[in-house]
Structures are given as structure tokens and as C-alpha cells.
N, C-alpha and C. Protein backbone atom coordinates (compact mmCIF):
# COMPACT_ATOMS: atom_id res chain seq x y z
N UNK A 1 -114.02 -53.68 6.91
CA UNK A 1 -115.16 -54.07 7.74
C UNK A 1 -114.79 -53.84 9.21
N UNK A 2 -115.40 -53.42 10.02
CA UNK A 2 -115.34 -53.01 11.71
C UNK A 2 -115.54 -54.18 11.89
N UNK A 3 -114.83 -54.51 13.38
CA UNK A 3 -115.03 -55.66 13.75
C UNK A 3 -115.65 -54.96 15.56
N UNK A 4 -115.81 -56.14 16.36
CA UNK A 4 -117.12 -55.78 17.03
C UNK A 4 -116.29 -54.67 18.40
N UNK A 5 -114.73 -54.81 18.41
CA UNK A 5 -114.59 -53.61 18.94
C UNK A 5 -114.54 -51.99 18.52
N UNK A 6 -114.49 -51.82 17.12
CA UNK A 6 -115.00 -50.81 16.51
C UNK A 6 -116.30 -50.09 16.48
N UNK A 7 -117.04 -51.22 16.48
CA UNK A 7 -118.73 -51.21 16.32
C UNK A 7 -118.97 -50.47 18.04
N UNK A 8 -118.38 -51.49 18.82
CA UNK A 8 -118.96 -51.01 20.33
C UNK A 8 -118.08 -49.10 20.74
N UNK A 9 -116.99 -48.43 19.85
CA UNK A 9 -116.25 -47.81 19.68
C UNK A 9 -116.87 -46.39 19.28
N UNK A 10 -117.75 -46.60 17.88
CA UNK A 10 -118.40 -46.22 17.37
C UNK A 10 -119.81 -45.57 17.99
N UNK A 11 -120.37 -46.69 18.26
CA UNK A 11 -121.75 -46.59 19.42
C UNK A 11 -121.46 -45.71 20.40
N UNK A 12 -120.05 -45.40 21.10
CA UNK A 12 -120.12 -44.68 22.06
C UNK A 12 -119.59 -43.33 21.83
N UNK A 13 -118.79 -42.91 20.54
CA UNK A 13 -118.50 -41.86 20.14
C UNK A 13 -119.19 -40.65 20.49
N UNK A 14 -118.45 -40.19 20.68
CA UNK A 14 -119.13 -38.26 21.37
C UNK A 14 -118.65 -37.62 20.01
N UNK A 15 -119.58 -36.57 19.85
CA UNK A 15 -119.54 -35.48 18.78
C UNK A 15 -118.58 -34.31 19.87
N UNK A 16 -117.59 -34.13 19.52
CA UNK A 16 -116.54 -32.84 20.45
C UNK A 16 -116.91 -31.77 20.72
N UNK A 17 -116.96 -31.10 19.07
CA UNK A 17 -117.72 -30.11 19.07
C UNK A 17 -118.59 -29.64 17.78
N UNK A 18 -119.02 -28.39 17.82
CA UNK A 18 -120.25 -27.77 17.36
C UNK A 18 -121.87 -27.98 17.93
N UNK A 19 -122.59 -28.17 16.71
CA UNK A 19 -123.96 -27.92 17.18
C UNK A 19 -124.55 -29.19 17.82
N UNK A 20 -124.13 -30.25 17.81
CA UNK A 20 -124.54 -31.21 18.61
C UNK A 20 -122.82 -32.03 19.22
N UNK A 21 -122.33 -30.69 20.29
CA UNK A 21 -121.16 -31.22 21.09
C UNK A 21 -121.71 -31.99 22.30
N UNK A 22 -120.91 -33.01 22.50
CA UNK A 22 -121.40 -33.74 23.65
C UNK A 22 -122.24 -34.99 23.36
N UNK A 23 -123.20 -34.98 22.22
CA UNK A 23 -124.24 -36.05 22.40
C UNK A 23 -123.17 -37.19 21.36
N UNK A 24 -124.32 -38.35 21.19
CA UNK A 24 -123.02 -39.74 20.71
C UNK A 24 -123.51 -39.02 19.43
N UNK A 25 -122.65 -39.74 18.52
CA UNK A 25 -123.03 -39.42 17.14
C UNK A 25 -123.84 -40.25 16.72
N UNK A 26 -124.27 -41.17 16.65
CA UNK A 26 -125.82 -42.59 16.43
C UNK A 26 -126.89 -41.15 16.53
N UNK A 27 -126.69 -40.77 17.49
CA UNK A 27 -127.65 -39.18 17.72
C UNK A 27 -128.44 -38.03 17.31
N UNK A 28 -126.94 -37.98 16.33
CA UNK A 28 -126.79 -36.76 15.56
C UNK A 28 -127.95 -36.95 14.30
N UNK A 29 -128.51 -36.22 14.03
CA UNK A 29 -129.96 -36.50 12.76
C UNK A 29 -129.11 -36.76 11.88
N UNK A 30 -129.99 -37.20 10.78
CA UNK A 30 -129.48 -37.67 9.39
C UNK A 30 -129.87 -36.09 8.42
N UNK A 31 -129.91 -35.29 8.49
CA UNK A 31 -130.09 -34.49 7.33
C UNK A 31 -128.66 -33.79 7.80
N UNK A 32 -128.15 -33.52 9.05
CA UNK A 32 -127.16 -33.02 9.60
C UNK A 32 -125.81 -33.35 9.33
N UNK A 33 -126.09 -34.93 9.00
CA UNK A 33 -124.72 -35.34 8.53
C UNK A 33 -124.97 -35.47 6.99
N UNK A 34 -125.91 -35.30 6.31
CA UNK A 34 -125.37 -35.21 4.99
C UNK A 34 -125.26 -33.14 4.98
N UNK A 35 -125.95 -33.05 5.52
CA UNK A 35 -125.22 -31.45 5.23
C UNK A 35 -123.95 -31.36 5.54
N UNK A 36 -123.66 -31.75 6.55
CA UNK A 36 -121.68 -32.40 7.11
C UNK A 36 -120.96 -32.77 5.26
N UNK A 37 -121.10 -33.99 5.42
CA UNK A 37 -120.58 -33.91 4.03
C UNK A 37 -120.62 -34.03 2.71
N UNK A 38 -121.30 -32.68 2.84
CA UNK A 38 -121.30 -32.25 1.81
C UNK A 38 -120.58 -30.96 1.98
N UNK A 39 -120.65 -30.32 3.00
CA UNK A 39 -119.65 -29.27 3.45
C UNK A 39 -118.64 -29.63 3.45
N UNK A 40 -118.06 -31.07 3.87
CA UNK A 40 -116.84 -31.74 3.88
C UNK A 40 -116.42 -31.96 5.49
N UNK A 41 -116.30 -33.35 5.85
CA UNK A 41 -116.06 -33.86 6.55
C UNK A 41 -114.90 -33.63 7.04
N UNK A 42 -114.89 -33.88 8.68
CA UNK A 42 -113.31 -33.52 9.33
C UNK A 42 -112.18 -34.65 8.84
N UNK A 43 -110.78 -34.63 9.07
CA UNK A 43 -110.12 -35.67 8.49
C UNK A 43 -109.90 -36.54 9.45
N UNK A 44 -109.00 -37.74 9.38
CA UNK A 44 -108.67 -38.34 10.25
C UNK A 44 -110.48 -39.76 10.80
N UNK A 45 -110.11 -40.15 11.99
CA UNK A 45 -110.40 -40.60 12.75
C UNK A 45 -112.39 -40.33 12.96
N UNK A 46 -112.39 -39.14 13.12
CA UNK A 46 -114.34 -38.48 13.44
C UNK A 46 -114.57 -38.59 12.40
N UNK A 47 -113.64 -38.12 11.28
CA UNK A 47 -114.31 -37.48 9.90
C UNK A 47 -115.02 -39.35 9.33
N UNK A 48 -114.14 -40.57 9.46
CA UNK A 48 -114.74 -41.71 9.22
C UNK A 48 -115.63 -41.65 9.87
N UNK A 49 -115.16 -42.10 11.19
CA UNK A 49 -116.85 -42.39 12.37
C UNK A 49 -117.89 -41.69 11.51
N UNK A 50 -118.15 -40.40 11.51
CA UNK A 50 -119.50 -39.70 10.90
C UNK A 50 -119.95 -40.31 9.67
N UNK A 51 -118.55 -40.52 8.22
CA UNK A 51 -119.38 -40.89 7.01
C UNK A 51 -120.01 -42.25 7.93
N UNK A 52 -119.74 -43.05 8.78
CA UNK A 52 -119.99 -44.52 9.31
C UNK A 52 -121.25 -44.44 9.44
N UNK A 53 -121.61 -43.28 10.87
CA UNK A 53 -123.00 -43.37 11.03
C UNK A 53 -123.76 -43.00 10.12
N UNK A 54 -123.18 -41.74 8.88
CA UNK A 54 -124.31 -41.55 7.72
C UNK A 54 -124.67 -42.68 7.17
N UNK A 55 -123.79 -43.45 6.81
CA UNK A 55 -124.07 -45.09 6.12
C UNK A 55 -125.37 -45.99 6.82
N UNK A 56 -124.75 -45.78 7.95
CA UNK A 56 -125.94 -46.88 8.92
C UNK A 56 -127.00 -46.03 9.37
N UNK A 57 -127.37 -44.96 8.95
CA UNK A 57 -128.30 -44.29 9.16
C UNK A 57 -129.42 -44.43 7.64
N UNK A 58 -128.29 -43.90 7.01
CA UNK A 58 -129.04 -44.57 5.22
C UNK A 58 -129.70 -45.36 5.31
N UNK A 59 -129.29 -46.46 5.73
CA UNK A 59 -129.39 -47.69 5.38
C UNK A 59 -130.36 -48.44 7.00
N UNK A 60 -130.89 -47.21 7.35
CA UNK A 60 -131.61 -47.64 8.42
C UNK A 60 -131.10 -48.29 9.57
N UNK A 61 -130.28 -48.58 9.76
CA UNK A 61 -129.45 -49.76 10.59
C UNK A 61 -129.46 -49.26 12.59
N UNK A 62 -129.63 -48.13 12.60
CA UNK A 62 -129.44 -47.59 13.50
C UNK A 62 -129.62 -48.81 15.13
N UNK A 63 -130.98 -49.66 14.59
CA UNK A 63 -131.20 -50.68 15.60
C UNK A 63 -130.26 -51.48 16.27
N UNK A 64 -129.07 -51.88 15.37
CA UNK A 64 -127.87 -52.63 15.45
C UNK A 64 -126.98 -51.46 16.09
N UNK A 65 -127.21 -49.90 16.29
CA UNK A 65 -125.90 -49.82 17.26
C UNK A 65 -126.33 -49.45 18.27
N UNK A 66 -127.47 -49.08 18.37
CA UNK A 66 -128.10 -48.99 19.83
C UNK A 66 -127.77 -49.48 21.09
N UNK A 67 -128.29 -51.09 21.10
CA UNK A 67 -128.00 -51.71 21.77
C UNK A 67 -126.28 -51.75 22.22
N UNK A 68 -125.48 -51.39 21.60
CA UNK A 68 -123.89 -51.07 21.88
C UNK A 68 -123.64 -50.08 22.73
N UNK A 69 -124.39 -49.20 22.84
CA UNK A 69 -124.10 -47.52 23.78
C UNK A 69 -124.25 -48.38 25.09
N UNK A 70 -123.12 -47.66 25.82
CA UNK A 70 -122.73 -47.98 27.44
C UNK A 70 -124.09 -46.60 28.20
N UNK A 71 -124.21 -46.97 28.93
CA UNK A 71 -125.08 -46.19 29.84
C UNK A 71 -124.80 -45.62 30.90
């Protein structure tokens, strides 16, 4: 389970690179990350973050990390 410095961690995550480099990943569409992995996800560290936001994207949640992104 993330605890709320993960969560605020998460929220602010930048996509590095490819087709949406630069923007947070909360961002990134949902058909994009299941095409992600299903192509197969990076390892390490992003490759979680992403299945993370696919999860809370599933699952609609997106409202709860919003409010976390620094401005």
C-alpha cells in the first residue's frame, strides 16, 4: 500500500520519454497505458508508477490524485 508520500510522488511523476514525454502520468489516457502493458511495461521504478496509474484510472480514482499535483 503507498503511503501519502508515494501518493503525492506519484501525482507528480513526469512521463521521460516517448509519445507523451514531459506531461505527469495521471495524464497519460487510459487506452495508452493498457496498450503500454500489454506491450510490456518498463522495469524498475516507472514501469510500477504506470501499472499504478492504470489501476487508479480503472478504477476511476483519478479524483484522489489530482488534487496531489504541485503547480
Amino acid at each position: 500500500m503507498a503511503g501519502q508520500h508515494e501518493l503525492v510522488e506519484l501525482a507528480n511523476a513526469i512521463m521521460p520519454f516517448g509519445k507523451y514525454e514531459g506531461r505527469l502520468l495521471i495524464s497519460i489516457p487510459e487506452p495508452y497505458l493498457v496498450w503500454y502493458k500489454n506491450k510490456g511495461l518498463p522495469k524498475g521504478k516507472l514501469g510500477r508508477q504506470l501499472e499504478l496509474i492504470l489501476e487508479i484510472k480503472i478504477n476511476g480514482l483519478e479524483h484522489l490524485i489530482y488534487p496531489l499535483v504541485r503547480k
